[in-house]
N, C-alpha and C. Protein backbone atom coordinates (compact mmCIF):
# COMPACT_ATOMS: atom_id res chain seq x y z
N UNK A 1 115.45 124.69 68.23
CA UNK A 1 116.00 125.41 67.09
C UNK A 1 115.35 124.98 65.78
N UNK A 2 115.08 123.68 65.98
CA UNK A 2 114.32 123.64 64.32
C UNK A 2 113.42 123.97 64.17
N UNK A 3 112.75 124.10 65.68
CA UNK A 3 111.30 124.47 65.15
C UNK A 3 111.18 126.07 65.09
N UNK A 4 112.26 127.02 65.33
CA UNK A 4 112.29 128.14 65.14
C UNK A 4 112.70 128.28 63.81
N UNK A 5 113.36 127.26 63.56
CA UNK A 5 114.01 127.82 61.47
C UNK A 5 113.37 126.84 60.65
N UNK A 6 112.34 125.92 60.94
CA UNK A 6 111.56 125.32 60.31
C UNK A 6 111.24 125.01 59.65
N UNK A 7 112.42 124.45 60.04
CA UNK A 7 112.96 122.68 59.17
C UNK A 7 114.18 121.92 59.69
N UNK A 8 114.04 120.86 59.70
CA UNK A 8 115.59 120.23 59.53
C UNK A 8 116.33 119.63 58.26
N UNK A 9 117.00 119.04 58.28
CA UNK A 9 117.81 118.23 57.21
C UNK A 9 117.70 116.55 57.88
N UNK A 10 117.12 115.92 56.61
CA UNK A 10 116.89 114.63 56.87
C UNK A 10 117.48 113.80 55.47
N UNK A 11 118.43 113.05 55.43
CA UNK A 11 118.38 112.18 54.55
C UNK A 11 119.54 112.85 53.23
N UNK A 12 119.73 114.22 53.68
CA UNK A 12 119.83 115.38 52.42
C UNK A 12 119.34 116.18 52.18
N UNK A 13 117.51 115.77 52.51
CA UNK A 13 116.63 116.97 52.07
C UNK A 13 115.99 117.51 53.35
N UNK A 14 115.45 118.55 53.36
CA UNK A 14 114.78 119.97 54.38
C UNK A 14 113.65 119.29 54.52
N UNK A 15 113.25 119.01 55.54
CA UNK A 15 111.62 118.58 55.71
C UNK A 15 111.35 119.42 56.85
N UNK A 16 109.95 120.06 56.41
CA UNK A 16 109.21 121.50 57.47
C UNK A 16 109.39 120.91 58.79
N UNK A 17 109.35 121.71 59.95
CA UNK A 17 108.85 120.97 60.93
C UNK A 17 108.36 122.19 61.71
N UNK A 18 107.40 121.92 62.83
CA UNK A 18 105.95 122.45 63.11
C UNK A 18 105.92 122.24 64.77
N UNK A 19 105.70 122.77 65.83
CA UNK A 19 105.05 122.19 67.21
C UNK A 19 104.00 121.75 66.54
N UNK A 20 103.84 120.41 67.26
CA UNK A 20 103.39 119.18 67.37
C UNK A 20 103.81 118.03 66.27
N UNK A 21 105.02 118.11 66.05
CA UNK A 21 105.88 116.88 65.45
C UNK A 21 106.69 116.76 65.87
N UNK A 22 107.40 115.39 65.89
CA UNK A 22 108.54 115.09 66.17
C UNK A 22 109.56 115.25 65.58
N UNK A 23 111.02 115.93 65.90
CA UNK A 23 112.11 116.79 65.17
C UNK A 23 113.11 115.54 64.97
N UNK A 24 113.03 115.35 63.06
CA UNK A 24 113.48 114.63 63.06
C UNK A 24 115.06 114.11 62.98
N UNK A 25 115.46 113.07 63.71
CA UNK A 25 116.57 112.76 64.01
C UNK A 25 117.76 112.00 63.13
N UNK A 26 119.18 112.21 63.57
CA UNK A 26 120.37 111.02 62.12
C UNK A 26 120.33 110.05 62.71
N UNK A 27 119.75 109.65 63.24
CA UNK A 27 119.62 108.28 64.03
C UNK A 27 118.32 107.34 63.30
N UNK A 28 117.58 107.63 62.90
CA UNK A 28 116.26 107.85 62.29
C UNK A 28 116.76 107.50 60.76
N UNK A 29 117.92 107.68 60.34
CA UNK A 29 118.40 107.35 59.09
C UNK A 29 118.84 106.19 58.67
N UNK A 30 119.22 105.88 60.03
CA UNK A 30 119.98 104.26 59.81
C UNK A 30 118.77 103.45 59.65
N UNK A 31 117.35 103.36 60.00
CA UNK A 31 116.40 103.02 59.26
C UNK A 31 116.17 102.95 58.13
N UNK A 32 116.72 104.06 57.34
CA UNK A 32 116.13 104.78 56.27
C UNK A 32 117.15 103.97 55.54
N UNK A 33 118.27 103.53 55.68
CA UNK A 33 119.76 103.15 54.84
C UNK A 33 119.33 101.95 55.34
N UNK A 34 119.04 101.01 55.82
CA UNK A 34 118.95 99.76 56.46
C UNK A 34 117.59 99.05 55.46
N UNK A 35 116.62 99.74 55.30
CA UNK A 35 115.69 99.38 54.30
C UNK A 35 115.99 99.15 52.97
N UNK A 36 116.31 101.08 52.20
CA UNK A 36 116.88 101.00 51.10
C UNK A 36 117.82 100.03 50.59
N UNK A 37 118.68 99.58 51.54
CA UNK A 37 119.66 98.10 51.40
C UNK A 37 119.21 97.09 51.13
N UNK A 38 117.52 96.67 51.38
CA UNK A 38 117.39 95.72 51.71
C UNK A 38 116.17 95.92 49.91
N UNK A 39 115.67 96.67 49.64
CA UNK A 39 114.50 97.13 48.62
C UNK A 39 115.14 97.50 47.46
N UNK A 40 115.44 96.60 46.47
CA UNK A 40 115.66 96.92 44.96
C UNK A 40 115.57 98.43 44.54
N UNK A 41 116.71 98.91 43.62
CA UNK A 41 115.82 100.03 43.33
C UNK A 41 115.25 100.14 42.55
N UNK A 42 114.95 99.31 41.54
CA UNK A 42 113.82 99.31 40.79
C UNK A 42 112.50 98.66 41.34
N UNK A 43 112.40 98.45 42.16
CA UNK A 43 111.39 97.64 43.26
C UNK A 43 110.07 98.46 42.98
N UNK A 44 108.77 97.72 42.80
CA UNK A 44 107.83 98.60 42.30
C UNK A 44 106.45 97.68 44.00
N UNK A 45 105.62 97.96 44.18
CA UNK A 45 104.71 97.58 45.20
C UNK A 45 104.56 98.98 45.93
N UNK A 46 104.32 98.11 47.57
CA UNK A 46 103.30 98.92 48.67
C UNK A 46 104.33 98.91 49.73
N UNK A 47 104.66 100.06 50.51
CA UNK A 47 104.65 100.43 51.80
C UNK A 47 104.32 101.12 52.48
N UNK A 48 104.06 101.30 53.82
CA UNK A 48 103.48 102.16 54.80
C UNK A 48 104.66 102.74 56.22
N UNK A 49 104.29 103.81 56.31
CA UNK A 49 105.33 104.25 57.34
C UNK A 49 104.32 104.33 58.21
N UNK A 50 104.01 104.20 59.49
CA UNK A 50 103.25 104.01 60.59
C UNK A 50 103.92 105.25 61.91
N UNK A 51 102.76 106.09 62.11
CA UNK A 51 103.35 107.31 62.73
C UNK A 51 104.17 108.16 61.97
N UNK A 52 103.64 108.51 60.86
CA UNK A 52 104.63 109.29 59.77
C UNK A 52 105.49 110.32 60.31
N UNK A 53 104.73 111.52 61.51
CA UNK A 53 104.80 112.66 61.84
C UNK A 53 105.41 114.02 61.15
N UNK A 54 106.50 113.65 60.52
CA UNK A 54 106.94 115.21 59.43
C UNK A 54 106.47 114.20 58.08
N UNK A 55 106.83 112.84 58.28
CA UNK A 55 106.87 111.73 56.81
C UNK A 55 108.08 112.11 56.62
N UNK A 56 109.26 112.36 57.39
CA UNK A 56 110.65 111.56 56.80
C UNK A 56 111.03 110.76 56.13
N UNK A 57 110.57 109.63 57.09
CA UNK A 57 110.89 108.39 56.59
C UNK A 57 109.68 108.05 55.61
N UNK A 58 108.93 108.15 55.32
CA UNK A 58 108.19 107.69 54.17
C UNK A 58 108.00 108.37 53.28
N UNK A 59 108.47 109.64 53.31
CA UNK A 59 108.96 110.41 51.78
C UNK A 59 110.20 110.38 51.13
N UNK A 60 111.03 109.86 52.09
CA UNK A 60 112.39 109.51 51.62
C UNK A 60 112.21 108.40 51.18
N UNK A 61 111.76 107.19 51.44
CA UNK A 61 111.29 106.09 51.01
C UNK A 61 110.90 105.78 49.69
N UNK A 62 109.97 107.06 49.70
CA UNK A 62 109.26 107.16 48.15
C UNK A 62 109.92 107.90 47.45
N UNK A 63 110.97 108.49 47.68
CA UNK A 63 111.87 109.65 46.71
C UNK A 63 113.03 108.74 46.19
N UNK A 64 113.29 107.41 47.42
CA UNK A 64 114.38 106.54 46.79
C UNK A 64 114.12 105.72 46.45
N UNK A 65 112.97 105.04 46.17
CA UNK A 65 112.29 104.18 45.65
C UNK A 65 111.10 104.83 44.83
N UNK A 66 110.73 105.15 43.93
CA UNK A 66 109.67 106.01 43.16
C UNK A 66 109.02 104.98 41.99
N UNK A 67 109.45 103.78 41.96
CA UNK A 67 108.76 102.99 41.71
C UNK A 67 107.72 102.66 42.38
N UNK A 68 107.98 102.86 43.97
CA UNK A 68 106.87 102.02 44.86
C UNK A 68 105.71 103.51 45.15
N UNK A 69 104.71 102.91 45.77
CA UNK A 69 103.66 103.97 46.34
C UNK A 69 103.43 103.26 47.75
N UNK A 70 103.10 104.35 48.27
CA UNK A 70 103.16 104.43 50.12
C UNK A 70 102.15 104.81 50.54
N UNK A 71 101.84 104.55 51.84
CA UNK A 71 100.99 104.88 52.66
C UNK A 71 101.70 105.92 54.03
N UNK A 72 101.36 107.12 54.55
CA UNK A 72 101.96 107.69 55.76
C UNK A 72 100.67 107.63 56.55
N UNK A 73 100.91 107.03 57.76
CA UNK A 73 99.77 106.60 58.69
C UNK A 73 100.08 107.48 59.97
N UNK A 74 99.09 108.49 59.82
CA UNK A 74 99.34 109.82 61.23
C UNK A 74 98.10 109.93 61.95
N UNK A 75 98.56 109.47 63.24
CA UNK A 75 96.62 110.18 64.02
C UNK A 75 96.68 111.28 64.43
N UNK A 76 97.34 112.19 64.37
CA UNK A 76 97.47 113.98 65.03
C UNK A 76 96.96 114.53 63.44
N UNK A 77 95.91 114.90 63.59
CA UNK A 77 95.90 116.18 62.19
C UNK A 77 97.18 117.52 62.27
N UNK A 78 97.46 117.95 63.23
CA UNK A 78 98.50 118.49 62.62
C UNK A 78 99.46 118.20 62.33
N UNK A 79 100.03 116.36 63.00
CA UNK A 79 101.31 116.15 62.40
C UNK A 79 101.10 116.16 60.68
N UNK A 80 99.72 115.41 60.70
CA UNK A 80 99.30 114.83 59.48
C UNK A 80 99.51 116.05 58.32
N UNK A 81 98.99 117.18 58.52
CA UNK A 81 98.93 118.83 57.68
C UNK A 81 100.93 118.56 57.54
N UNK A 82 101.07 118.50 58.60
CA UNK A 82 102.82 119.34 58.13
C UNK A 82 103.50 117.92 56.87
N UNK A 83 103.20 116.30 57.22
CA UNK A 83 103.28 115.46 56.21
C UNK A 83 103.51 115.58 54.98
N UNK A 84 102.01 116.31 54.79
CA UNK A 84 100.99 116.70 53.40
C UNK A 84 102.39 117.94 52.87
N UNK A 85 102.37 118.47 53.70
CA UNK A 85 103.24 119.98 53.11
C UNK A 85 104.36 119.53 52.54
N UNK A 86 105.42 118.10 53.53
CA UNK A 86 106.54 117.67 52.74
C UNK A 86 106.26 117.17 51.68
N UNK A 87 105.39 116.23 52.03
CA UNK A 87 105.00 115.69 50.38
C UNK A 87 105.19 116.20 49.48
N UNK A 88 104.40 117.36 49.26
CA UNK A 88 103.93 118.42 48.09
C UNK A 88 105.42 118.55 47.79
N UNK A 89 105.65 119.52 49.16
CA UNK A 89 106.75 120.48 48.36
C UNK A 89 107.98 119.89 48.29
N UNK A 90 108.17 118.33 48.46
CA UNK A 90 109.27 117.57 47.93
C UNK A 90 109.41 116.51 46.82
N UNK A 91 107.83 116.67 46.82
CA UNK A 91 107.80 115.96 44.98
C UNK A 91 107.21 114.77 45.34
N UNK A 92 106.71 114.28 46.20
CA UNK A 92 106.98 112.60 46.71
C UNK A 92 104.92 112.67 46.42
N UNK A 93 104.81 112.33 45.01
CA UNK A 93 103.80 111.89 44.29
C UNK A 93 102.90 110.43 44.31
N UNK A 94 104.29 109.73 45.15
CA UNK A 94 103.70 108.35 44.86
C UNK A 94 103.64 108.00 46.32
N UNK A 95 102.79 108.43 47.51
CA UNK A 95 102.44 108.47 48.65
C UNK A 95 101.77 109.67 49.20
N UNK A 96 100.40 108.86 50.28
CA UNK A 96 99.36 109.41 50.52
C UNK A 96 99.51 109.32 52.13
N UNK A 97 99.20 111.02 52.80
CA UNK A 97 98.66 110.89 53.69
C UNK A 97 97.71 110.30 54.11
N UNK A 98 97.45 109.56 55.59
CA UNK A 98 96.00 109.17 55.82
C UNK A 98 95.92 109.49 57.48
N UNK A 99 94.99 109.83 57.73
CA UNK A 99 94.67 109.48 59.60
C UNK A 99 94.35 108.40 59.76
N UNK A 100 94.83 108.33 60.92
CA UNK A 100 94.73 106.82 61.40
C UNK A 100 95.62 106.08 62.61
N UNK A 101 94.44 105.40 63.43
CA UNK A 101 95.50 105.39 64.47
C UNK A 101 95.93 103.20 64.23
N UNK A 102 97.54 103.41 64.82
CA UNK A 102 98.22 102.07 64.21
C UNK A 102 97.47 101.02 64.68
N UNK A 103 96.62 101.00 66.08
CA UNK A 103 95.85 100.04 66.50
C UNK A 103 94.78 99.53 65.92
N UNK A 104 94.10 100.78 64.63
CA UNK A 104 92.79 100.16 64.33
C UNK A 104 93.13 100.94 62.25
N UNK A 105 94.38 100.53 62.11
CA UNK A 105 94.54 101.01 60.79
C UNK A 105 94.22 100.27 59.69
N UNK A 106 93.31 101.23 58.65
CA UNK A 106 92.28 100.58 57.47
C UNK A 106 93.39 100.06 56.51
N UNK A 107 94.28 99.29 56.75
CA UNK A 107 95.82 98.58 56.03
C UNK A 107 94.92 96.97 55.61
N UNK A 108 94.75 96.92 54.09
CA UNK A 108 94.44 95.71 53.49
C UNK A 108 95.70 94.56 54.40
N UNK A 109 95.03 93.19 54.21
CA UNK A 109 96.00 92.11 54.69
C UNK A 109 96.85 91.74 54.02
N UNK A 110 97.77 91.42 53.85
CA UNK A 110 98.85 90.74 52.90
C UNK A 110 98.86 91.69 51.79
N UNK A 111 99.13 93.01 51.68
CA UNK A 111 99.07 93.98 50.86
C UNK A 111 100.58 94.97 50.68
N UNK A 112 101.29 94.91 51.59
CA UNK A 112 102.46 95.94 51.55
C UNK A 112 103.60 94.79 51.71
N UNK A 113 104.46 95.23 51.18
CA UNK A 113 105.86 95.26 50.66
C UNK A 113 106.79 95.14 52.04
N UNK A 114 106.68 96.49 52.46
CA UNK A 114 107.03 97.28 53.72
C UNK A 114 106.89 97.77 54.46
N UNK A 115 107.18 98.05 56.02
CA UNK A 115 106.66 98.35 57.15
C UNK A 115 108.03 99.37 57.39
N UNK A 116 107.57 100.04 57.81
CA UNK A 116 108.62 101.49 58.83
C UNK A 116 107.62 102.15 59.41
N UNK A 117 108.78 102.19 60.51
CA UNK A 117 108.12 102.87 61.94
C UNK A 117 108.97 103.65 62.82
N UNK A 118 109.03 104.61 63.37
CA UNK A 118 109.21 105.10 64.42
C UNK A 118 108.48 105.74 65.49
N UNK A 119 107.64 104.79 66.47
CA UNK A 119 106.91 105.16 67.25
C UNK A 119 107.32 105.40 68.24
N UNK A 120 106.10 106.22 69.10
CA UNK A 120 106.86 106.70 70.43
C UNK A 120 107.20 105.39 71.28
N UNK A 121 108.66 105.15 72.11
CA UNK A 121 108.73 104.12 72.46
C UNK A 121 109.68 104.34 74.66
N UNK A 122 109.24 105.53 74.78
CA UNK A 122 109.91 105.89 75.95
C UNK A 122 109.22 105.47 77.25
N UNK A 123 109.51 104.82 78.16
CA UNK A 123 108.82 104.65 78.95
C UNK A 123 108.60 105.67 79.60
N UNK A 124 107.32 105.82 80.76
CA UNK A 124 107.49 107.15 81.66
C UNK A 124 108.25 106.89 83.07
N UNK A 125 108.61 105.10 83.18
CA UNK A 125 109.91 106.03 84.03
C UNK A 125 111.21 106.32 83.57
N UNK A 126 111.50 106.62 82.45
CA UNK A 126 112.34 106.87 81.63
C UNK A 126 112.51 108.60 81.58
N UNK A 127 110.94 109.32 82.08
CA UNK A 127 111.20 110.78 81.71
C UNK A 127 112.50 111.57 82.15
N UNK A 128 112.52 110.72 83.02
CA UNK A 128 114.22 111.67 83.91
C UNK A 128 114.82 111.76 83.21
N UNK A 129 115.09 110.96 82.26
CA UNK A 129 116.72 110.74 81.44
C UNK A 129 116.20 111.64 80.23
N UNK A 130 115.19 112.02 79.42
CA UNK A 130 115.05 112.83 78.66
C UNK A 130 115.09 114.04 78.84
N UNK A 131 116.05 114.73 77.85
CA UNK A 131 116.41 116.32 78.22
C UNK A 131 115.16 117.18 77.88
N UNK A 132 114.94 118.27 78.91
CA UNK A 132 114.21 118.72 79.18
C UNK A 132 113.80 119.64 77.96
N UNK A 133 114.51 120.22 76.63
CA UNK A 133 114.15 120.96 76.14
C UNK A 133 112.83 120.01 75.14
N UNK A 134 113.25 118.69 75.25
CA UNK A 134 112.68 117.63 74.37
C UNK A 134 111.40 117.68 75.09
N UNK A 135 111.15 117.28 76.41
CA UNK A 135 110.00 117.39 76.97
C UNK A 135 109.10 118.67 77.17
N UNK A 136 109.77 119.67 76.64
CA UNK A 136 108.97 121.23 76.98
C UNK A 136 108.50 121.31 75.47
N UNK A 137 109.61 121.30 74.41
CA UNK A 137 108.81 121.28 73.35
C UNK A 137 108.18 120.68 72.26
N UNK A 138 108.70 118.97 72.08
CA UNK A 138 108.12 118.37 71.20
C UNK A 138 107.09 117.05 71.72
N UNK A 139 106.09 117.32 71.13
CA UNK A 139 104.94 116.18 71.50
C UNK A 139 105.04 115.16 72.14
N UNK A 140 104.28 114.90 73.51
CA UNK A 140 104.28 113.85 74.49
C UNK A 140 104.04 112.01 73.80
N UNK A 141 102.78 112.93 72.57
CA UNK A 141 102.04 111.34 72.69
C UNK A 141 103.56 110.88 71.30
N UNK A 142 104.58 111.67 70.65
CA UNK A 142 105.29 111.29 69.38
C UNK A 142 106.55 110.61 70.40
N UNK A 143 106.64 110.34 71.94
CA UNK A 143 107.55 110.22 72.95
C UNK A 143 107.30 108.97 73.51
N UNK A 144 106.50 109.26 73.97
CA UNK A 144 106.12 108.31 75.56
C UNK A 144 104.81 106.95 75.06
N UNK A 145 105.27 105.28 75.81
CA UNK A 145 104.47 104.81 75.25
C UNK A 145 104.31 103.71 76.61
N UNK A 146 103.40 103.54 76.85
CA UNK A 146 103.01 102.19 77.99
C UNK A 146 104.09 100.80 77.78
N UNK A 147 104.17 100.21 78.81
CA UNK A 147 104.21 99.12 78.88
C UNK A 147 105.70 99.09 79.03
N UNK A 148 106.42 100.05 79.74
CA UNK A 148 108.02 99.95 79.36
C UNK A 148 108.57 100.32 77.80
N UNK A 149 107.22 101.25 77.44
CA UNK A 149 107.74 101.96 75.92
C UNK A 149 107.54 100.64 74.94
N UNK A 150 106.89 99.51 75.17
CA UNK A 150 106.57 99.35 74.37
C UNK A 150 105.55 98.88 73.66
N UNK A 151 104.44 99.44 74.10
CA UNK A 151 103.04 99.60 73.50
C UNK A 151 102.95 99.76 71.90
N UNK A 152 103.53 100.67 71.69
CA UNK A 152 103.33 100.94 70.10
C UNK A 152 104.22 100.62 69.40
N UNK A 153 105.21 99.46 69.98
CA UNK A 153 106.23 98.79 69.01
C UNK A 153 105.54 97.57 68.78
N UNK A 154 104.55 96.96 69.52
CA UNK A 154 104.22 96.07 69.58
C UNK A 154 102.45 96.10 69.06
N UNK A 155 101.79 97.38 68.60
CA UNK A 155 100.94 97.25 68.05
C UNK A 155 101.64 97.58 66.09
N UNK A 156 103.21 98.54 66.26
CA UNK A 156 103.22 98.38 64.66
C UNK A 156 103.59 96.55 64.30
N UNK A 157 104.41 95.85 65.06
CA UNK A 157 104.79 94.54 65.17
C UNK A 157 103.36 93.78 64.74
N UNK A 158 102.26 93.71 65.67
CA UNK A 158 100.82 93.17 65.19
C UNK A 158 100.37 93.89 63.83
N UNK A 159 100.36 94.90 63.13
CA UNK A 159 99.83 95.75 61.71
C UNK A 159 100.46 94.75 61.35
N UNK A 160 102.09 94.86 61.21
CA UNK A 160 102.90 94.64 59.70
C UNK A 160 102.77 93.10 59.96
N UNK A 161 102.51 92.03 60.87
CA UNK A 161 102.37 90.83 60.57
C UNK A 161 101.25 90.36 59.89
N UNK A 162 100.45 91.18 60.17
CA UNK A 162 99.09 91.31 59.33
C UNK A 162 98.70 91.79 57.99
N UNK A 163 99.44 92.35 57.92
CA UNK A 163 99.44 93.36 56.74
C UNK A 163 100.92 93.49 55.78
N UNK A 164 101.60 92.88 56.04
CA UNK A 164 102.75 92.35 54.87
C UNK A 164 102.87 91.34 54.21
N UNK A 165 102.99 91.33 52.84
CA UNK A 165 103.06 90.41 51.94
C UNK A 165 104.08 89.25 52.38
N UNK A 166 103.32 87.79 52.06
CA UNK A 166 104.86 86.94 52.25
C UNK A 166 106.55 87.61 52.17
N UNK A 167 107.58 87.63 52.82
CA UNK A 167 108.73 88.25 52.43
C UNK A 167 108.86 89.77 52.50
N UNK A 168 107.68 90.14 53.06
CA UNK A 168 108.11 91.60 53.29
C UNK A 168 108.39 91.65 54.83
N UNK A 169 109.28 93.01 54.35
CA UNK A 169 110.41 93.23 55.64
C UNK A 169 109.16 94.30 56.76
N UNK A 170 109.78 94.66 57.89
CA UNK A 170 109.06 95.42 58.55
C UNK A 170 110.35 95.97 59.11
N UNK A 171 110.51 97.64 59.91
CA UNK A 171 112.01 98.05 60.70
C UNK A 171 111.19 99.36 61.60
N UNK A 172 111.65 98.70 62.56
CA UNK A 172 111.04 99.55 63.46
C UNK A 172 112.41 100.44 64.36
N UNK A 173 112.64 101.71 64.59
CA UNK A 173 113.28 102.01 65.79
C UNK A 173 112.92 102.07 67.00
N UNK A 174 113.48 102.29 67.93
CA UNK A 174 112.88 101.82 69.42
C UNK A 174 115.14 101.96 70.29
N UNK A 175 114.15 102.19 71.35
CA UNK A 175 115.51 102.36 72.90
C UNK A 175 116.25 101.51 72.75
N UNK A 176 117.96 102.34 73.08
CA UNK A 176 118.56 101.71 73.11
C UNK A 176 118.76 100.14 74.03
N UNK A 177 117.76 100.16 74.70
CA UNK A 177 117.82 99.40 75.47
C UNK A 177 116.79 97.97 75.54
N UNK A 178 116.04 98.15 74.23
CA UNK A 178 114.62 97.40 73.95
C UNK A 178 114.96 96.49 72.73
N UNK A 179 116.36 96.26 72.54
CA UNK A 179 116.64 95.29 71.30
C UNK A 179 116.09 93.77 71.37
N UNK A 180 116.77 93.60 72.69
CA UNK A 180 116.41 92.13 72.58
C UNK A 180 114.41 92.10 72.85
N UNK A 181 113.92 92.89 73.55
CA UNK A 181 112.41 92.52 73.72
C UNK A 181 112.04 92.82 72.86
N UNK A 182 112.21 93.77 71.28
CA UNK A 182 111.48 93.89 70.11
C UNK A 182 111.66 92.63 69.34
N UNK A 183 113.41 91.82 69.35
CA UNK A 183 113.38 90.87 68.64
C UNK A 183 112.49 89.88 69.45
N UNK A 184 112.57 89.71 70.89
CA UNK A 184 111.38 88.25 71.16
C UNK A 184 110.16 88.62 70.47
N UNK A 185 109.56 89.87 70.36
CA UNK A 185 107.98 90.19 69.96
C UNK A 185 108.07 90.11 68.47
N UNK A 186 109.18 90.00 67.91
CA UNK A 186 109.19 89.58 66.23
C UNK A 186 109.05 88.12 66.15
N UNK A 187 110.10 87.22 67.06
CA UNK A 187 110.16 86.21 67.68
C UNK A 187 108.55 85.14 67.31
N UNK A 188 107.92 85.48 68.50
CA UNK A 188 106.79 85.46 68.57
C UNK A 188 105.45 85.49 67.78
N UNK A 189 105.79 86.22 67.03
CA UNK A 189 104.67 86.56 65.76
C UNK A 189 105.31 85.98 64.49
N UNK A 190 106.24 84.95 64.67
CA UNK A 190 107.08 84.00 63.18
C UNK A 190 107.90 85.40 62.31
N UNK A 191 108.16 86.15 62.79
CA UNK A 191 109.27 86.95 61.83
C UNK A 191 110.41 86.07 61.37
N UNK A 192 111.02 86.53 60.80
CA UNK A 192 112.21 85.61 60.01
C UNK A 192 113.38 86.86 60.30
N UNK A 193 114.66 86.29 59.91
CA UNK A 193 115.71 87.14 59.54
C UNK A 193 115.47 88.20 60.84
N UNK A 194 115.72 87.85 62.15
CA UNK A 194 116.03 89.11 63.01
C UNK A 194 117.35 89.44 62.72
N UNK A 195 116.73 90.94 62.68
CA UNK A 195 118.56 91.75 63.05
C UNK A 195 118.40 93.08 63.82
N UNK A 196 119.50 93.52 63.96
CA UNK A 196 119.65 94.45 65.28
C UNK A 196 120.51 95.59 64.55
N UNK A 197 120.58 96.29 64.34
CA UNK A 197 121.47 97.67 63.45
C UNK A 197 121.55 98.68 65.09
N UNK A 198 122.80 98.77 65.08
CA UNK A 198 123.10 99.79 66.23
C UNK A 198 123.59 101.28 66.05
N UNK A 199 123.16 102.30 66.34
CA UNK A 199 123.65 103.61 65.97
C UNK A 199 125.00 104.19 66.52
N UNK A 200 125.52 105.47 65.77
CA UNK A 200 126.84 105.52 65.94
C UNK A 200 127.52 105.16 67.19
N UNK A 201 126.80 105.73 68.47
CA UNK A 201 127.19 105.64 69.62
C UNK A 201 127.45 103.71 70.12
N UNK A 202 126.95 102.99 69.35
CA UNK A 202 127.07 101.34 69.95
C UNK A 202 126.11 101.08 70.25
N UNK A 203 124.83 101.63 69.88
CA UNK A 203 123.55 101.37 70.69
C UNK A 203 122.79 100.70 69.57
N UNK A 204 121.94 99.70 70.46
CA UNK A 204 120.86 98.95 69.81
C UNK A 204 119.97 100.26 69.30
N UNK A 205 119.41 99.93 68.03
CA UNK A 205 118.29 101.31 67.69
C UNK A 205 117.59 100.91 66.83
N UNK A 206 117.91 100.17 65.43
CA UNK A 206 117.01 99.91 64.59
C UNK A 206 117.14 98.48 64.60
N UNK A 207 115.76 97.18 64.41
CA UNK A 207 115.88 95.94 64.01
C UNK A 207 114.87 95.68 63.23
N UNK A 208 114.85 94.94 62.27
CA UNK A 208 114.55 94.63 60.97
C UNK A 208 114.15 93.04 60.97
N UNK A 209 113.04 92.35 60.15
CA UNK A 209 112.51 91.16 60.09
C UNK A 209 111.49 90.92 58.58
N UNK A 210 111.86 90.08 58.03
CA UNK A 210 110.68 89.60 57.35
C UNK A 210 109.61 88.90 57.94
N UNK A 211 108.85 88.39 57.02
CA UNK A 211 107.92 87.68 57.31
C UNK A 211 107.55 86.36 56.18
């Protein structure tokens, strides 16, 4: 349905959405409220949203924080085009599309503020349990990720340790079921301050770390 009336509601505001993006979700918000909590609002620096795909989360970012300037990091050119379009047509001036994939992303070292992410984090033997309209129409690679889903939690985990300023936070979402193995892989790489934010249903979904 959204992608027939094309758009959803994220945050408050309408962001386009397109086959070949991911339709974005209120679950996806508690990210979005879990940061902002944590980021002054007069807070001025660098963050990057990693896998932008509509740039939800990193135009909301920059619309509630407009002191700061952003980076949206997309390797699909068309997720990347529909990005560009929210951008524009939501005002969000102080953040730049870029291509780029999270494994080999041109992100200075010790340069950003902030890390957000929502990468694909589903395992494939997990496809059963995903409803089928999800698998017929929205993007495989914005879904499904190696390693027990978590391949690309664990390459944004390697960026933002690399690439966040002393004290900057990083928040990744990921399965309800992958809380505790995202916090060992924060664990692991000296994160500070683990936490675990669970969505309405009681479920592990978003966790959060400095550095």
């Amino acid at each position: 349905m959204a992608y027939l009336a094309g758009s959803r509601e994220f945050y408050g505001r309408d962001f386009l959405t397109e086959p070949g993006t991911l339709i974005p979700r209120p679950e996806t918000e508690i990210l979005v409220e879990e940061l902002l909590e944590k980021i002054p609002a007069r807070s001025s620096g660098w963050f990057a949203d990693i896998g932008t795909g509509t740039g939800c989360i990193g135009i909301t970012l920059a619309l509630e924080r407009p002191g700061m300037r952003g980076i949206l990091l997309e390797k699909s050119p068309a997720a990347a085009q529909v990005a560009e379009k929210n951008r524009k047509r939501l005002g969000a001036s102080n953040v730049r599309v870029i291509l780029g994939n999270l494994f080999s992303a041109p992100l200075r070292r010790e340069s950003f503020d902030a890390v957000a992410s929502n990468p694909p984090y589903i395992g494939e033997e997990e496809k059963k349990d995903v409803m089928p309209a999800v698998l017929r129409y929205e993007p495989r690679e914005a879904l499904f990720s190696e390693d027990e889903g978590l391949r690309h939690l664990g390459g944004v985990l390697k960026l933002a340790a690399r690439c966040l300023k002393r004290g900057g936070i990083v928040a990744v979402e990921h399965g309800w079921h992958q809380g505790e193995a995202v916090r060992e892989m924060m664990r692991r790489k000296n994160f500070l301050r683990i936490m675990t934010k669970k969505d309405l249903a009681g479920l592990d979904r978003t966790t959060l770390a400095s550095i």
